[in-house]
N, C-alpha and C. Protein backbone atom coordinates (compact mmCIF):
# COMPACT_ATOMS: atom_id res chain seq x y z
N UNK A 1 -38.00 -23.35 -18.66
CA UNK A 1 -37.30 -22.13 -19.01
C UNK A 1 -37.58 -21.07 -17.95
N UNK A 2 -36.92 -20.21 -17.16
CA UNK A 2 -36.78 -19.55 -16.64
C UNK A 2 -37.02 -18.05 -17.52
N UNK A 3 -38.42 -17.59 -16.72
CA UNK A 3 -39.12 -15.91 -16.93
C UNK A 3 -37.34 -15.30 -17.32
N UNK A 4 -37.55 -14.50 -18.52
CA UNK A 4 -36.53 -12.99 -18.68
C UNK A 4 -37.05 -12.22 -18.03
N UNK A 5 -36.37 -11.79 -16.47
CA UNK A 5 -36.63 -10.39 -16.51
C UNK A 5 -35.56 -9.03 -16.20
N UNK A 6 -34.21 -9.57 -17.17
CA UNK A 6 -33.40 -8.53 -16.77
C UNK A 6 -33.17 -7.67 -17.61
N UNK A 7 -32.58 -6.53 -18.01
CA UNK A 7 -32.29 -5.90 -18.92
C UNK A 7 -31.65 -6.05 -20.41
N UNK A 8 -31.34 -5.98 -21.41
CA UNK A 8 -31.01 -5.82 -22.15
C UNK A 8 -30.61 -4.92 -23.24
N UNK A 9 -29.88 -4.16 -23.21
CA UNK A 9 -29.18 -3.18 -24.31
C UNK A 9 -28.91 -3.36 -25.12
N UNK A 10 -29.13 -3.52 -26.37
CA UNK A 10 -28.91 -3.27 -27.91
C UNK A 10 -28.09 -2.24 -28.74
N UNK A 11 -27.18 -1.95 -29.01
CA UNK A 11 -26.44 -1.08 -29.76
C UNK A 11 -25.92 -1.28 -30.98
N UNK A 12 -25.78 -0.34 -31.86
CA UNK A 12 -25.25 -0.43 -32.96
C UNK A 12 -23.62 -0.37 -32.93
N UNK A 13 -22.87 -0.95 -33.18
CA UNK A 13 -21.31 -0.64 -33.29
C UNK A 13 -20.91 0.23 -34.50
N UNK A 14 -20.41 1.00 -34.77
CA UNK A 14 -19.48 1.25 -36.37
C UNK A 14 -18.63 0.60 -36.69
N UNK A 15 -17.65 0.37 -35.03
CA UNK A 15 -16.25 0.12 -35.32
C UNK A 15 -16.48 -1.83 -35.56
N UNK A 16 -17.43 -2.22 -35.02
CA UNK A 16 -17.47 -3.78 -35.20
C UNK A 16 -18.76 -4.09 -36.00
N UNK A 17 -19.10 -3.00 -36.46
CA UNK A 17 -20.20 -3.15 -37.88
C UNK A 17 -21.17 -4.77 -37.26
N UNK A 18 -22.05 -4.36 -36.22
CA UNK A 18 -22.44 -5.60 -35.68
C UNK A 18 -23.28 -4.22 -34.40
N UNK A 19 -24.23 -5.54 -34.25
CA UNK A 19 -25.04 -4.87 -33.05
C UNK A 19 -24.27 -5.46 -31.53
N UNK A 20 -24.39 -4.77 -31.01
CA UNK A 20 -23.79 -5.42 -29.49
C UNK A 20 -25.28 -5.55 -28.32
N UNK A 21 -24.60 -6.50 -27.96
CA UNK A 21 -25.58 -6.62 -26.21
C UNK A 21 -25.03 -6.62 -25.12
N UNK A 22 -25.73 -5.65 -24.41
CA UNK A 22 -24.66 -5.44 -22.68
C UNK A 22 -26.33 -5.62 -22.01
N UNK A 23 -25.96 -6.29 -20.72
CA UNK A 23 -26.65 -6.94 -19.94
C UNK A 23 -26.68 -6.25 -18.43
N UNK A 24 -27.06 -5.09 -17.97
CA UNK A 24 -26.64 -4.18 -17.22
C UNK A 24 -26.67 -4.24 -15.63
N UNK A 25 -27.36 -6.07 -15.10
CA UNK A 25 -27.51 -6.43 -14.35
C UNK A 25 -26.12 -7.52 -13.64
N UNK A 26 -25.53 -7.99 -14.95
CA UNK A 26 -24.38 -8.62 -15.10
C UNK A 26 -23.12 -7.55 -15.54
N UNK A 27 -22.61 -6.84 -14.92
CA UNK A 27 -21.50 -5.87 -15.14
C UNK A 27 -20.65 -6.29 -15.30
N UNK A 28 -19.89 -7.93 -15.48
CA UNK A 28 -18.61 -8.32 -15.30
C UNK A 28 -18.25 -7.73 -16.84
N UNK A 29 -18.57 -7.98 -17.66
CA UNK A 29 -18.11 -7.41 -19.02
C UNK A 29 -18.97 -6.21 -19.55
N UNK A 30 -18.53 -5.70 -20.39
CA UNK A 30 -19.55 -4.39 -21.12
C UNK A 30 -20.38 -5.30 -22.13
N UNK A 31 -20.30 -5.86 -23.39
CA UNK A 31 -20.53 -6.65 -24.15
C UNK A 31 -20.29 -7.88 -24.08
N UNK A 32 -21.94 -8.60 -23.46
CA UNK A 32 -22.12 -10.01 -23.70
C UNK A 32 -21.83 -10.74 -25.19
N UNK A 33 -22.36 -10.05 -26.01
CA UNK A 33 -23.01 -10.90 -27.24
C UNK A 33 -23.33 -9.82 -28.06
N UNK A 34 -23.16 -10.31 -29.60
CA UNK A 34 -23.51 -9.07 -30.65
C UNK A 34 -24.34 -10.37 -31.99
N UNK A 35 -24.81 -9.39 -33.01
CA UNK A 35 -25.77 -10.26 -33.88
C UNK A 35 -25.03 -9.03 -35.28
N UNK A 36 -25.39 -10.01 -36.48
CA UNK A 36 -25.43 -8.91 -37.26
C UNK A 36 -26.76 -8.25 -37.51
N UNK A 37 -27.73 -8.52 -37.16
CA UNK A 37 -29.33 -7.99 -37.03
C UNK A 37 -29.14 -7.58 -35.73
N UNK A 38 -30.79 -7.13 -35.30
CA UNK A 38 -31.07 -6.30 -34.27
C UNK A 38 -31.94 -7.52 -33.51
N UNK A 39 -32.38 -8.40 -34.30
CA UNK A 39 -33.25 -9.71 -34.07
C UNK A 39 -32.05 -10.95 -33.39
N UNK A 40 -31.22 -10.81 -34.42
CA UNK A 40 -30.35 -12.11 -34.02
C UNK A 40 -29.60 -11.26 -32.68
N UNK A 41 -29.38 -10.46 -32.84
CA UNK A 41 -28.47 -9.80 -31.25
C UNK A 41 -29.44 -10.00 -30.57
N UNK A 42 -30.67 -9.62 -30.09
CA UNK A 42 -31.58 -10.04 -29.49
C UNK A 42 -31.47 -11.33 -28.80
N UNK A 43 -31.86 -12.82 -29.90
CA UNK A 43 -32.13 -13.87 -29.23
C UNK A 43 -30.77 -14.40 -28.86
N UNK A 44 -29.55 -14.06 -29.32
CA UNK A 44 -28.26 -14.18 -28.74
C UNK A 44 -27.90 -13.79 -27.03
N UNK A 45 -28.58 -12.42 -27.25
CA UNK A 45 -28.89 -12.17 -25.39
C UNK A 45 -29.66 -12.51 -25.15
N UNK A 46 -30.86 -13.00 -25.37
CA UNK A 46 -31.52 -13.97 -24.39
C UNK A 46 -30.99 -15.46 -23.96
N UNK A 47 -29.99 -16.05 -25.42
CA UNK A 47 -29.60 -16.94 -25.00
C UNK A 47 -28.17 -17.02 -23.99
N UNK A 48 -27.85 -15.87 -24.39
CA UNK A 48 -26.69 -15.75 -22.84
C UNK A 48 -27.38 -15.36 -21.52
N UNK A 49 -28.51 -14.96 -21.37
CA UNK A 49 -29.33 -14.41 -20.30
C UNK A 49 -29.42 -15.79 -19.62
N UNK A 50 -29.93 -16.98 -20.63
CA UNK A 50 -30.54 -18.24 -20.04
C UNK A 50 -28.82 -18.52 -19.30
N UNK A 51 -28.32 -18.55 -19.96
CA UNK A 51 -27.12 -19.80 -19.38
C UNK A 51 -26.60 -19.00 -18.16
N UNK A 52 -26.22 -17.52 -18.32
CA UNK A 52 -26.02 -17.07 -17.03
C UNK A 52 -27.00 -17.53 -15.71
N UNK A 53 -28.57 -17.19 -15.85
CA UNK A 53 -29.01 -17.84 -14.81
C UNK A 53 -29.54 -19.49 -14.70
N UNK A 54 -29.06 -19.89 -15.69
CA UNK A 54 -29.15 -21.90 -14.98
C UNK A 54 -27.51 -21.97 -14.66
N UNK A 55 -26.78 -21.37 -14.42
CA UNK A 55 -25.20 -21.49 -13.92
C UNK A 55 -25.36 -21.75 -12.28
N UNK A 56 -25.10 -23.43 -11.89
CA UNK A 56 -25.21 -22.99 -10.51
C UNK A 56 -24.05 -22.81 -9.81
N UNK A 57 -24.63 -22.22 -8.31
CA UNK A 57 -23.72 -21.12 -7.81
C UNK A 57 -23.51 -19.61 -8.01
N UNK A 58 -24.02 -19.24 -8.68
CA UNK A 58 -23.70 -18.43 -9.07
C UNK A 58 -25.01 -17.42 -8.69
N UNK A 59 -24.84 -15.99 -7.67
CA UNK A 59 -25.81 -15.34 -7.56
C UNK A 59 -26.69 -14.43 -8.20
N UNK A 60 -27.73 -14.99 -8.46
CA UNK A 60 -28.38 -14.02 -9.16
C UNK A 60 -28.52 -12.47 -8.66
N UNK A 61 -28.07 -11.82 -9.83
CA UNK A 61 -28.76 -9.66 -9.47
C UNK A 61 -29.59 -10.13 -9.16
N UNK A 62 -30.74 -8.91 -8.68
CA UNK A 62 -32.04 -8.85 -8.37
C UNK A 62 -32.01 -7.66 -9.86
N UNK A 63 -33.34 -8.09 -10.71
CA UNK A 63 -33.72 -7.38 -12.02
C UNK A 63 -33.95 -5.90 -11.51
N UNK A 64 -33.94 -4.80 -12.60
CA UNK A 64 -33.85 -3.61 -12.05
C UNK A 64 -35.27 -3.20 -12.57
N UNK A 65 -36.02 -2.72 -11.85
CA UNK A 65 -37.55 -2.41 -12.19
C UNK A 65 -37.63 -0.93 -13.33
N UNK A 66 -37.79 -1.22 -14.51
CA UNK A 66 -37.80 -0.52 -15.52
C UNK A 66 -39.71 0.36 -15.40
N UNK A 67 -39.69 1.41 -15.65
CA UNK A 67 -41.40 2.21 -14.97
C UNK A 67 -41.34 3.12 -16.21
């Protein structure tokens, strides 16, 4: 398994009554993945985190150093 070390955003929706995840290193979309918990949105973006980086070809961001 490949270290997490990119960002992850968590939000609450109203309008989709669901948490959302935006991935801020991967900009192609705003919202990767949503959970109806704050837990399940969670391991939902980690599990889109994984598949984005075992995708080969495909260049990895460089992670953004959070201080």
């Amino acid at each position: 398994m490949i270290p997490l070390r990119y960002q992850m955003v968590i939000v609450w929706s109203d309008e989709d009554n669901c948490y959302l995840v935006h991935l801020p290193e991967f900009p192609e979309q705003t919202y990767r993945t949503h959970g109806d918990s704050y837990e399940e949105a969670a391991r939902n973006g980690e599990e889109v985190l994984q598949l984005l980086l075992e995708e080969d070809g495909l260049p990895l961001p460089k992670p953004t150093l959070v201080v």
